[in-house]
Structure formats: structure tokens, C-alpha cells
Protein backbone atom coordinates (compact mmCIF):
# COMPACT_ATOMS: atom_id res chain seq x y z
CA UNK A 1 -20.58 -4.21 -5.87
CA UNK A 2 -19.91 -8.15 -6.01
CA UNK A 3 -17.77 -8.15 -8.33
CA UNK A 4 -15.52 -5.86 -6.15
CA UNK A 5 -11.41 -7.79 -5.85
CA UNK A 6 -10.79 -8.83 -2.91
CA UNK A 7 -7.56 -8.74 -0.96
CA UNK A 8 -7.46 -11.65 1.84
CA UNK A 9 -6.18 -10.28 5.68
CA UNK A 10 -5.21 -13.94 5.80
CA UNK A 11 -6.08 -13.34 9.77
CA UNK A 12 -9.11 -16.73 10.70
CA UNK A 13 -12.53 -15.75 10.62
CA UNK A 14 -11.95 -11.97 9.74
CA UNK A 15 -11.95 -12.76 6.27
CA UNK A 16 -15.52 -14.78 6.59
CA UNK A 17 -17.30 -11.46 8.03
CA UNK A 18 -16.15 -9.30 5.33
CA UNK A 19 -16.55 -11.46 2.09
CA UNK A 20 -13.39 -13.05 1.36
CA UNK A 21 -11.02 -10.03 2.48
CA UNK A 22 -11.13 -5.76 2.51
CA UNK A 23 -11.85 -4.52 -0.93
CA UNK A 24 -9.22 -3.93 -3.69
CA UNK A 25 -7.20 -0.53 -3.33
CA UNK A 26 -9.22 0.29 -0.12
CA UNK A 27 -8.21 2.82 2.85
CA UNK A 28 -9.51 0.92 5.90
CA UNK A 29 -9.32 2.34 9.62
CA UNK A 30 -8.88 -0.14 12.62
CA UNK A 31 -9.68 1.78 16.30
CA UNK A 32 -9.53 0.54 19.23
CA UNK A 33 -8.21 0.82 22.89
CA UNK A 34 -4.93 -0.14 24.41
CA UNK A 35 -4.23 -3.83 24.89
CA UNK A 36 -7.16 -4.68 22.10
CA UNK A 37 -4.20 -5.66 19.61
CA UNK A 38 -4.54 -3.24 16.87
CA UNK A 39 -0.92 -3.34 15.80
CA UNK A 40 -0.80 -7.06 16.11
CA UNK A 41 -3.90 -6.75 13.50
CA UNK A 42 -2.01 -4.51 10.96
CA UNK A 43 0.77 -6.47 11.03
CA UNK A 44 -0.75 -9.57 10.22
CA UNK A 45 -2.17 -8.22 7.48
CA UNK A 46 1.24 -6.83 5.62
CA UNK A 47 2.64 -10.14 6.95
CA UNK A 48 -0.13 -12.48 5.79
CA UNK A 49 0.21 -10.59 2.55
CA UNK A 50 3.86 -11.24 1.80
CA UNK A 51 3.99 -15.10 3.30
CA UNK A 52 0.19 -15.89 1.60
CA UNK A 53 -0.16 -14.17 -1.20
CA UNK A 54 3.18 -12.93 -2.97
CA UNK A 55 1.63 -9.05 -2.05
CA UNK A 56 4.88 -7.11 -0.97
CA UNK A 57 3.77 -4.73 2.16
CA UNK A 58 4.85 -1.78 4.22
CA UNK A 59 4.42 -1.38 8.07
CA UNK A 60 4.87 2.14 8.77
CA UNK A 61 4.82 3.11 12.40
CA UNK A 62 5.08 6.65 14.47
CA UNK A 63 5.23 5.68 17.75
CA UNK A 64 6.42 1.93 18.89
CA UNK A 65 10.34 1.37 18.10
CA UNK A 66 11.43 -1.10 15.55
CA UNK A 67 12.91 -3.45 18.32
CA UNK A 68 9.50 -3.69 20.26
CA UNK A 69 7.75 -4.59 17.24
CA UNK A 70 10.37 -6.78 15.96
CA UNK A 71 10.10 -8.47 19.32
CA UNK A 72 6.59 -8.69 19.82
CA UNK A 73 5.68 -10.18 16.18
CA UNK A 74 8.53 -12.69 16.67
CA UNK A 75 6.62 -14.30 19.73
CA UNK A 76 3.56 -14.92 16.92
CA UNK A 77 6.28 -16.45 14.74
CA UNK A 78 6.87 -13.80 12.32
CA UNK A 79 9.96 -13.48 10.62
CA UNK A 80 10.16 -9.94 9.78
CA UNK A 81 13.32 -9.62 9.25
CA UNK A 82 13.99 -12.38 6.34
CA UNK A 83 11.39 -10.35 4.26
CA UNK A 84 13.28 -7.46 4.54
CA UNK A 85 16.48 -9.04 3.48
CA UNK A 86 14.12 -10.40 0.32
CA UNK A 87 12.59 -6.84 0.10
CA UNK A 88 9.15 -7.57 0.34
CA UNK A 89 9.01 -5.61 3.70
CA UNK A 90 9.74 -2.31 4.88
CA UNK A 91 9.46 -1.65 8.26
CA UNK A 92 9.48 1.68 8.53
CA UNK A 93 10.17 3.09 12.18
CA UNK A 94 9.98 7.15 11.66
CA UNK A 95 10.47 7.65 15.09
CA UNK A 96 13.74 6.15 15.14
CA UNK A 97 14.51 8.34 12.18
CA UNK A 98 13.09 11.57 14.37
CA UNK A 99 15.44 10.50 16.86
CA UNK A 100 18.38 10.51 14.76
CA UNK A 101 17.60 13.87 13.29
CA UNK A 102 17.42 15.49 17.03
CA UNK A 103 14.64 17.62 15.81
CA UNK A 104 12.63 19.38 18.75
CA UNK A 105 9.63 17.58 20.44
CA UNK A 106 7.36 20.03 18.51
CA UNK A 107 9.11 19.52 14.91
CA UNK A 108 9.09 15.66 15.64
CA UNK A 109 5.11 15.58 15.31
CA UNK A 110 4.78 14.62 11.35
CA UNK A 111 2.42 15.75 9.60
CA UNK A 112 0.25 14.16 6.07
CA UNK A 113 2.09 16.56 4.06
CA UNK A 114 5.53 14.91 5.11
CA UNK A 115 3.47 11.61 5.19
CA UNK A 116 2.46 11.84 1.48
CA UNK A 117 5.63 12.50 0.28
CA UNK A 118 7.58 9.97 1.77
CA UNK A 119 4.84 7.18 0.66
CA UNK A 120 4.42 9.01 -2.92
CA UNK A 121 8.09 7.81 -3.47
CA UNK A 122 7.83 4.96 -1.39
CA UNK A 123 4.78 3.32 -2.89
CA UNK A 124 6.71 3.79 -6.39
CA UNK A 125 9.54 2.52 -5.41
CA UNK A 126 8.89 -0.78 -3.51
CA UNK A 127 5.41 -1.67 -5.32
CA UNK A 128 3.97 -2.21 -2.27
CA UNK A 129 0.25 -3.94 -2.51
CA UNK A 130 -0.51 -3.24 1.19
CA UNK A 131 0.06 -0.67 3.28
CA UNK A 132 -0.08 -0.57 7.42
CA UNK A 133 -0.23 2.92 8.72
CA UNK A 134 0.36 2.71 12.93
CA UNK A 135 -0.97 5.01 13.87
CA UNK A 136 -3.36 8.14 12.70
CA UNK A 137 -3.39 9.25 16.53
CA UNK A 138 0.16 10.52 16.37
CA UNK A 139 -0.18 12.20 12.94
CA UNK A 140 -3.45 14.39 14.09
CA UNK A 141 -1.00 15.87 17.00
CA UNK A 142 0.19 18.16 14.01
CA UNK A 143 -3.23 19.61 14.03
CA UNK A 144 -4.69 19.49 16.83
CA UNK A 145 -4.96 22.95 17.83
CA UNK A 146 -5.98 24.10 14.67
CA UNK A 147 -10.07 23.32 13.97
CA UNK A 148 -11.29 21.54 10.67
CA UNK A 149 -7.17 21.26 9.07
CA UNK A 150 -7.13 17.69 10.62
CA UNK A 151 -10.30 16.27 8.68
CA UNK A 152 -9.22 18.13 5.52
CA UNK A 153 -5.86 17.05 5.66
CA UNK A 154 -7.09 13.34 6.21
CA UNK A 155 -9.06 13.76 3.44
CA UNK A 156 -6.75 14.61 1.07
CA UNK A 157 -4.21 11.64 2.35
CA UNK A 158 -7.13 9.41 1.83
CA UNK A 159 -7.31 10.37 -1.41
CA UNK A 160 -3.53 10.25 -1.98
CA UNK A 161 -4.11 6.47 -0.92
CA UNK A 162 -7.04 5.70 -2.92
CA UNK A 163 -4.75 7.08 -6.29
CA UNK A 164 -1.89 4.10 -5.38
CA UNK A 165 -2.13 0.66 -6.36
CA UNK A 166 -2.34 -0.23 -2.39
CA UNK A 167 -4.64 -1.59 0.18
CA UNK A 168 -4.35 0.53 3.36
CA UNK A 169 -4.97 -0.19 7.03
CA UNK A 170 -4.77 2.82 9.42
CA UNK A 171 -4.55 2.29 13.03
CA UNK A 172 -6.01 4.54 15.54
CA UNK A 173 -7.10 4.85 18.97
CA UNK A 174 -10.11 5.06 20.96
CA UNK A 175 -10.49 5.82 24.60
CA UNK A 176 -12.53 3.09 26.68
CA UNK A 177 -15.93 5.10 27.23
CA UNK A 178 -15.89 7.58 24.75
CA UNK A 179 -15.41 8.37 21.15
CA UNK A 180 -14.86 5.24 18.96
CA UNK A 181 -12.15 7.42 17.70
CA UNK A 182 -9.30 9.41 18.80
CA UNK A 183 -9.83 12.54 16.93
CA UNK A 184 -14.05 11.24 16.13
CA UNK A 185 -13.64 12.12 12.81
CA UNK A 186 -10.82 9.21 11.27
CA UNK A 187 -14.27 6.89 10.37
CA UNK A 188 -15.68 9.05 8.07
CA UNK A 189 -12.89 8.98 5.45
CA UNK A 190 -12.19 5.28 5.46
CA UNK A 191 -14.17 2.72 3.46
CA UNK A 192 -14.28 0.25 6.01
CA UNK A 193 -14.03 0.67 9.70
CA UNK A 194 -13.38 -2.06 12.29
CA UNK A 195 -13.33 -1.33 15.95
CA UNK A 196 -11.51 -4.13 18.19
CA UNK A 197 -13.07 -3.82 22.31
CA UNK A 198 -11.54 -4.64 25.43
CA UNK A 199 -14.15 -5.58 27.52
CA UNK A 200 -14.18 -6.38 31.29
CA UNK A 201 -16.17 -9.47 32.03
CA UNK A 202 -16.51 -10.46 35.49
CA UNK A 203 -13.01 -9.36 36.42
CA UNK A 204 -11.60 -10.77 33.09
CA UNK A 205 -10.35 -8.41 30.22
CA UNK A 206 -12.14 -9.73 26.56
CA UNK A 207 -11.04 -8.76 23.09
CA UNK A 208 -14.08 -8.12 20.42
CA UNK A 209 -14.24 -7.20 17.17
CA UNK A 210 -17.22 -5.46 14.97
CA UNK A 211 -17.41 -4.86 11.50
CA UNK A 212 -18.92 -1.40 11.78
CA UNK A 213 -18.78 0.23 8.24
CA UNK A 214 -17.96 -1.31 4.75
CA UNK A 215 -18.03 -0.22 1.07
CA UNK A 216 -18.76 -2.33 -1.77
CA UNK A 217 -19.93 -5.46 0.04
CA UNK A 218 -21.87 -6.94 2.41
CA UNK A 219 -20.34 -7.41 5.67
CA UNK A 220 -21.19 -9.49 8.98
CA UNK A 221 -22.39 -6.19 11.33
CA UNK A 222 -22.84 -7.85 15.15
CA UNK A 223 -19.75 -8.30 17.68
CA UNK A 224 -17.13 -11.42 17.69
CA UNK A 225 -14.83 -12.63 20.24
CA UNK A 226 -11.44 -12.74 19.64
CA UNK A 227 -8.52 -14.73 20.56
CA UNK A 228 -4.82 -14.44 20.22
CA UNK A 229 -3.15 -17.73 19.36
CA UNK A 230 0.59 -18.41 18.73
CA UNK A 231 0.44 -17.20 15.35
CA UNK A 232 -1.72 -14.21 16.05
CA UNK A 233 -5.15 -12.77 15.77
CA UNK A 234 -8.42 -15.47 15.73
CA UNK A 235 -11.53 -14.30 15.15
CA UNK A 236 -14.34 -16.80 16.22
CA UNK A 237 -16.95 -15.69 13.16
CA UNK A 238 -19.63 -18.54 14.15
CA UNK A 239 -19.45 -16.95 18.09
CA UNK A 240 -21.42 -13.50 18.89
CA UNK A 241 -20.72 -11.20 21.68
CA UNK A 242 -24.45 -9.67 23.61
């Protein structure tokens, strides 16, 4: 589909591999280990969005506090927080707002029913054109002693997505040796997938990316380094990882 819309990550050389940016109203899953920079990813991309292209965005995160990220991002030279005052960014921290509740540990796992109805009102509300979901691992806690609920429920928050006016980016993790994905299921839902490495390479720890999986265009398929600049994610399109 060439004639597919495009929206631009904004992030160098990701947007060469993938024809100009993820497709239009897509649900796209990033997995990787710890350390490969998967959040720093999804945030450039709501960031990139808002500075770039006038797309307001929403980072959404279950785990990592509002003043790590806030604190991390500002070392790339993002200024979150002006956004927010504009209201082109939410940052969204819901386990801050867990912590506030004093729920138990077991009522603090959220679930994609409470998931889709916060961003059913949330989407309408703030007209948000991208959305960064961080991360998928925390949400599949809900379910995972209960066989074949997670991948339905995915499913149907997939297809919540797909119904919105927003291009998605869901986070999760992999563990270094096994499954690409947490839960080895998350792939099969998305219409893209990207999978960032952390490789060891004669003592010294290197970040990849591969395009593994997307719809409705031709996409670069074989491994690229990565580097992280003062200003973020690079990803060195012309270079190949063996």
C-alpha cells in the first residue's frame, strides 16, 4: 500500500528503513531488553511529534515515575514540561496515581479494561495524534495466571487503538536469550514490530535495531547499529550489524 500516510518518528535514520515514518493510525510494538533504550525511543517519538510536526502526543507509563523520566529526557534536551503547560503533552504517570490511591499490590496491576477507558476519554479529549504506551509488560501481570485472556484482551485494545485517530507505540520487554517478547505473543497484534538488542561485543555492550515486521510498506529487514547522541536515539541506516 504506497499510498499508505505516513507519520515521521522524527528519530535519524529510523525513518529511512521504514519509508518515511510508521504508517498512519498504526499500533506498533517496540521490545527489547533492559538498557537497549526503549523508553528513550517512545519518547522521542511523542516528542518529535509535538516539536516537528504540530502532532499533540501522550506518554503513558506504568512503571518508571514521572521524575525519572522527566529527568532522564531532560539530559537529551527535552523540554517536557513546557508542552505540558501548552497542552500538547500529557505525561501520564499511573503509577504515581496507584500510589496515591493506596490500593493493594494486587489491585495496583491495571488491566486493558481500565486501560481503554481511561484512553477512550483521553484520546477525545486531548486529540492526541500519537500515543506512547510504556509498557505492555506491566499490563499482562493482570493476566498472567489466567491462559489465552492476555492475547484476547490485547486484541481487543488493539482494536480499541486502531478505531482512534492515533498512532501508537507500545513498549515491551524481552529477556536477553529468549523470547523476543515478554509475554511471546505482544508481536502478533501489532502492525509493525521493532526489536532494539543489547549486544556484548568483545567486552563492550552494543545497541541494534531491526525492523522485524511491517504492514503496508516496504521496510529495510537486516540489523543497524545504534547510537545515543545528546538529543537522543541515532540510527546509522547506511551501517549493518552481522
Amino acid at each position: 500500500m504506497a499510498n499508505t500516510a505516513r507519520v515521521p518518528t522524527g528519530i535519524h535514520g529510523l525513518d529511512e528503513l521504514i519509508g518515511g515514518g510508521l504508517p498512519e493510525k498504526s499500533v506498533n510494538l517496540v521490545s527489547g531488553p533492559a538498557g537497549s533504550a526503549k523508553s528513550l525511543l517512545a519518547m522521542q517519538f511523542i516528542y518529535n511529534g509535538i516539536k516537528d510536526y504540530g502532532e499533540p502526543g501522550i506518554y503513558l507509563t506504568l512503571e518508571e515515575s514521572r521524575e525519572n523520566i522527566l529527568r532522564a529526557m531532560s539530559s537529551y534536551g527535552m523540554n517536557i514540561e513546557r508542552y505540558e503547560k501548552e497542552g500538547t503533552l500529557i505525561l501520564l504517570d499511573m503509577s504515581e496515581i496507584r500510589r496515591r490511591c493506596d490500593v493493594s499490590e494486587e489491585a495496583a496491576v491495571v488491566g486493558f479494561d481500565a486501560l481503554s477507558n481511561l484512553l477512550d476519554n483521553l484520546l477525545t479529549y486531548s486529540k492526541a495524534r500519537r500515543l506512547s504506551l510504556d509498557s505492555l509488560t506491566a499490563v499482562g501481570l493482570h493476566y498472567e495466571d489466567i491462559p489465552g485472556i492476555l492475547r484476547r484482551e490485547l486484541f481487543k485494545f488493539s482494536s480499541l487503538l486502531h478505531e482512534k485517530n492515533v498512532t501508537s507505540l507500545l513498549i515491551t520487554e524481552s529477556i536477553e536469550g529468549g523470547p523476543l517478547t515478554r509475554y511471546g505473543i505482544e508481536q502478533f497484534i501489532a502492525d509493525s514490530f521493532i526489536v532494539l538488542g543489547l549486544e556484548d561485543v568483545k567486552g563492550e555492550l552494543r545497541r541494534t535495531m531491526t525492523v522485524r515486521k511491517m504492514r503496508f510498506t516496504k521496510h529495510d529487514t537486516t540489523k543497524h547499529p545504534i547510537l545515543i547522541g545528546a538529543s537522543g536515539i541515532n540510527v546509522s541506516a547506511e551501517a549493518k550489524v552481522f
